[in-house]
N, C-alpha and C. Protein backbone atom coordinates (compact mmCIF):
# COMPACT_ATOMS: atom_id res chain seq x y z
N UNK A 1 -34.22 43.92 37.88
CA UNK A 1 -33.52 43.87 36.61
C UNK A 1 -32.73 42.58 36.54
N UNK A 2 -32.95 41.87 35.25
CA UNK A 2 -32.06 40.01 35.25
C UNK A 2 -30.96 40.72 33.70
N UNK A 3 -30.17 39.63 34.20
CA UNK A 3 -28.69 40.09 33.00
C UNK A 3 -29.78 38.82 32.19
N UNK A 4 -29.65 38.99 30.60
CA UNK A 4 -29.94 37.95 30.11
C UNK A 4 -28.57 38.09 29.26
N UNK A 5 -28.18 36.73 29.03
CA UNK A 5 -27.27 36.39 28.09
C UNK A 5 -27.69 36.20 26.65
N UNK A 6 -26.73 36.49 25.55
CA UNK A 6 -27.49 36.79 24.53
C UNK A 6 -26.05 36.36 23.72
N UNK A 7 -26.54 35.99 22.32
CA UNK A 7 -25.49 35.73 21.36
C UNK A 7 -26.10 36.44 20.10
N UNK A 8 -25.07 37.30 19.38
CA UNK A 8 -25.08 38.02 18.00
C UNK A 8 -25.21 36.98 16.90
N UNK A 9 -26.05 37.08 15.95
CA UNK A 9 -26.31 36.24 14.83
C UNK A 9 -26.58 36.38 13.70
N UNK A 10 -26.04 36.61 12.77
CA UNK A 10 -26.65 37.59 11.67
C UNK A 10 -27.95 38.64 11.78
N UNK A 11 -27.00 39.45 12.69
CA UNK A 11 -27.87 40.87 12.75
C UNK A 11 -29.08 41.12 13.96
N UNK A 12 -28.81 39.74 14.44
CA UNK A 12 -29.80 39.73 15.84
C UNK A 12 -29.09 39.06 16.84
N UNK A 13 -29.53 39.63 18.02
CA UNK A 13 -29.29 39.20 19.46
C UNK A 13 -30.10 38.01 19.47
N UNK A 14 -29.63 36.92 19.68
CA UNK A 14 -30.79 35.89 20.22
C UNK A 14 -30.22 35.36 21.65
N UNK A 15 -31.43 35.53 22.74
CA UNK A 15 -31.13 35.06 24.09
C UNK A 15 -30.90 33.67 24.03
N UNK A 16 -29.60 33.20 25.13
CA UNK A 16 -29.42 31.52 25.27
C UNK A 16 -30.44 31.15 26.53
N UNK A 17 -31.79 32.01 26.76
CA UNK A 17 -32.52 31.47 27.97
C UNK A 17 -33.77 32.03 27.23
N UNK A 18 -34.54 31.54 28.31
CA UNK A 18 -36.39 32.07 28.05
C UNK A 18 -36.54 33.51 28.73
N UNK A 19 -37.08 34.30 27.74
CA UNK A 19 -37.01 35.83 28.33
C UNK A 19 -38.40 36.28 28.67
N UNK A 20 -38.93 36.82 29.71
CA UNK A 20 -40.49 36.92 29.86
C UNK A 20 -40.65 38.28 29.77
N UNK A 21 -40.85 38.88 28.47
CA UNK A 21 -41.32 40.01 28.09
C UNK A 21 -42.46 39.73 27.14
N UNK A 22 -43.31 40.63 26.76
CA UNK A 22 -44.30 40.60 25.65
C UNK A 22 -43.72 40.60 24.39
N UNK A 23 -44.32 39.85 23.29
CA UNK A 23 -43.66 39.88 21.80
C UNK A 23 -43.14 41.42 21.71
N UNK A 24 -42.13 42.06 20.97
CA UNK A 24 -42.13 43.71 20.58
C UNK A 24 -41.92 44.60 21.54
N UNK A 25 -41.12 43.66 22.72
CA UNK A 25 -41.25 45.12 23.72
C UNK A 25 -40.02 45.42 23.35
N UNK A 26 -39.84 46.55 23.56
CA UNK A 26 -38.50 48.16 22.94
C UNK A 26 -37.69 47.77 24.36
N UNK A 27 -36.78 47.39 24.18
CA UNK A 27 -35.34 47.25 25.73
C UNK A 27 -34.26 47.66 25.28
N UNK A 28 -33.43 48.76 26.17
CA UNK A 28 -32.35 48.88 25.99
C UNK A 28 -31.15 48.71 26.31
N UNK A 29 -30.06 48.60 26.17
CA UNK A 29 -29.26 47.55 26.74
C UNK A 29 -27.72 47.97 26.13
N UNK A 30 -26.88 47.85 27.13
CA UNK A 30 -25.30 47.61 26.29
C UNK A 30 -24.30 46.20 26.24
N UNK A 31 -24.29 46.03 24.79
CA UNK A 31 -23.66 45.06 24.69
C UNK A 31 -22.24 44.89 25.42
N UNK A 32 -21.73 43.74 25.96
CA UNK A 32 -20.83 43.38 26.73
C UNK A 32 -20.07 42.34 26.11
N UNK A 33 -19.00 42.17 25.29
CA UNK A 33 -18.81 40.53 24.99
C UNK A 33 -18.30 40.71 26.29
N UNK A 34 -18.05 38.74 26.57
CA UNK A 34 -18.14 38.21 27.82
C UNK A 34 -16.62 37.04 27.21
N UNK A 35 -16.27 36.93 28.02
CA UNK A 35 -15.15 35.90 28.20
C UNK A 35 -14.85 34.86 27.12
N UNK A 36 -16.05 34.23 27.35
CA UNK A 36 -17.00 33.09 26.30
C UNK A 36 -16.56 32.78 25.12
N UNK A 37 -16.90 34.09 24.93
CA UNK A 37 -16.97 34.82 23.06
C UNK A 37 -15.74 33.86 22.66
N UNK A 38 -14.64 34.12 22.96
CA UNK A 38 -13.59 33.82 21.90
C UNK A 38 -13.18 32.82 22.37
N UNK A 39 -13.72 31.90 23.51
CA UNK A 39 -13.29 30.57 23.65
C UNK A 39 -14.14 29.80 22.49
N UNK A 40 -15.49 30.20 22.55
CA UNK A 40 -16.67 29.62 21.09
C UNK A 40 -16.01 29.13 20.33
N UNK A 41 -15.19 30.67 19.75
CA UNK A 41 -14.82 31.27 18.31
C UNK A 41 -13.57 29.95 18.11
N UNK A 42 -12.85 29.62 19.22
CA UNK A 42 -11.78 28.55 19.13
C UNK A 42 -12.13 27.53 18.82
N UNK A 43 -13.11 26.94 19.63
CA UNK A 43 -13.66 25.20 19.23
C UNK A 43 -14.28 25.13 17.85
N UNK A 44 -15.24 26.24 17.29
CA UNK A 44 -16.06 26.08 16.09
C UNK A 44 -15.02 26.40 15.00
N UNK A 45 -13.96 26.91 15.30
CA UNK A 45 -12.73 27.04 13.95
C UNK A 45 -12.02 25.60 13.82
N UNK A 46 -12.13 25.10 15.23
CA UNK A 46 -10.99 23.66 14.79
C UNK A 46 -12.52 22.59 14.54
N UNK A 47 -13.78 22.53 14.81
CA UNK A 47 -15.03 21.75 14.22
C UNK A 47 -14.98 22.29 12.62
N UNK A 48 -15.26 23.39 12.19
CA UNK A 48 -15.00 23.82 10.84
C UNK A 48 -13.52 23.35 10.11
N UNK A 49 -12.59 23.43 10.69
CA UNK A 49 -11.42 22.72 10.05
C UNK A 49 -11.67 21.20 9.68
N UNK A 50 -12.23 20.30 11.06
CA UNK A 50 -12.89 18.91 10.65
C UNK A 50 -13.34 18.98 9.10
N UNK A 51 -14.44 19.37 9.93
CA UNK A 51 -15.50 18.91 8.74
C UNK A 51 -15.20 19.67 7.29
N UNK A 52 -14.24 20.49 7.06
CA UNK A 52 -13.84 21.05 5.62
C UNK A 52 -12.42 19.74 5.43
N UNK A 53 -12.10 18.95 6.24
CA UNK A 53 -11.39 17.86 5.47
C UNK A 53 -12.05 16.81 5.02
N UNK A 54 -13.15 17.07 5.52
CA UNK A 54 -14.03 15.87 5.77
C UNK A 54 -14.67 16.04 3.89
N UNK A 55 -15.19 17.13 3.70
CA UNK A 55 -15.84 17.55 2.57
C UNK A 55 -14.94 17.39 2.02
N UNK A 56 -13.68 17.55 2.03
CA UNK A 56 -12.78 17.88 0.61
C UNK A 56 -11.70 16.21 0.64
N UNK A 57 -12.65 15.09 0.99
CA UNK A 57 -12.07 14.05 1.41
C UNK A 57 -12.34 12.78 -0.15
N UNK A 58 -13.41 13.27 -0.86
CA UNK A 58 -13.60 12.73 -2.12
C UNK A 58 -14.84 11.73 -1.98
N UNK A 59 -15.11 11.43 -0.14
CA UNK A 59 -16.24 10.65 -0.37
C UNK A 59 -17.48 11.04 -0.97
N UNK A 60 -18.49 9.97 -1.72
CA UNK A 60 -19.26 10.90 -2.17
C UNK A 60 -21.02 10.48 -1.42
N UNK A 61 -20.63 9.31 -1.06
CA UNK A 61 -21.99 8.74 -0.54
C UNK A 61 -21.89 8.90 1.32
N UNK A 62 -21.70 9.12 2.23
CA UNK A 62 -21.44 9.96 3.77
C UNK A 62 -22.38 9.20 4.20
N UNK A 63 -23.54 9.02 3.62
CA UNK A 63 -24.65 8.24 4.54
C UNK A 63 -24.56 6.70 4.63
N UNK A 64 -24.33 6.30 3.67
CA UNK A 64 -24.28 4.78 3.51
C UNK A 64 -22.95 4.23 4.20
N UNK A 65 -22.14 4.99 4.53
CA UNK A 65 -21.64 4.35 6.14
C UNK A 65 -21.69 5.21 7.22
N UNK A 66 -22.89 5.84 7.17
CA UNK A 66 -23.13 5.99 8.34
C UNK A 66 -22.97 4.98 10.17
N UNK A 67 -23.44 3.89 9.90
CA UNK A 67 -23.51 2.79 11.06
C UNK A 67 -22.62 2.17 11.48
N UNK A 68 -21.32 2.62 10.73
CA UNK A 68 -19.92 1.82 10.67
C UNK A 68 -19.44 1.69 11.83
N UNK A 69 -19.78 3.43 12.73
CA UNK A 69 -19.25 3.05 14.36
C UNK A 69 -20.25 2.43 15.17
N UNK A 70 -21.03 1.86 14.68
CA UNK A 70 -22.05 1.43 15.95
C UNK A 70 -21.52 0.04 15.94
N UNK A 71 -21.67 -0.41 17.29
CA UNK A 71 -20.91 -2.03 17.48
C UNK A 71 -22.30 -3.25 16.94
């Protein structure tokens, strides 16, 4: 028996590894959150804070300086 690690996603488990079962096989299992979980939940709230200043910043063209940081 292997623990596979798994993340909830709108309504599905999707494994973070390669799982070697046949397409459709029936497994049963109890969910565990793990430690992880709410360290995630921390970094992707302050990346979502970014990038919602970023959107609400008035630029309207984002691509056309794109290259600005490249030396």
């Amino acid at each position: 028996m292997k623990t596979i690690h798994a993340v909830y996603e709108s309504g599905v488990f999707r494994p973070l590894e390669a799982v070697e079962l046949p397409e459709r096989t029936e497994v049963e299992f109890e969910p565990r959150p793990t430690a992880s979980t709410e360290n995630h939940k921390g970094e992707l709230d302050g990346i979502y804070a970014i990038l919602g200043e970023r959107y609400q910043s008035g630029e309207k063209d984002v691509a056309a300086r794109h290259n600005e940081h490249q030396p």
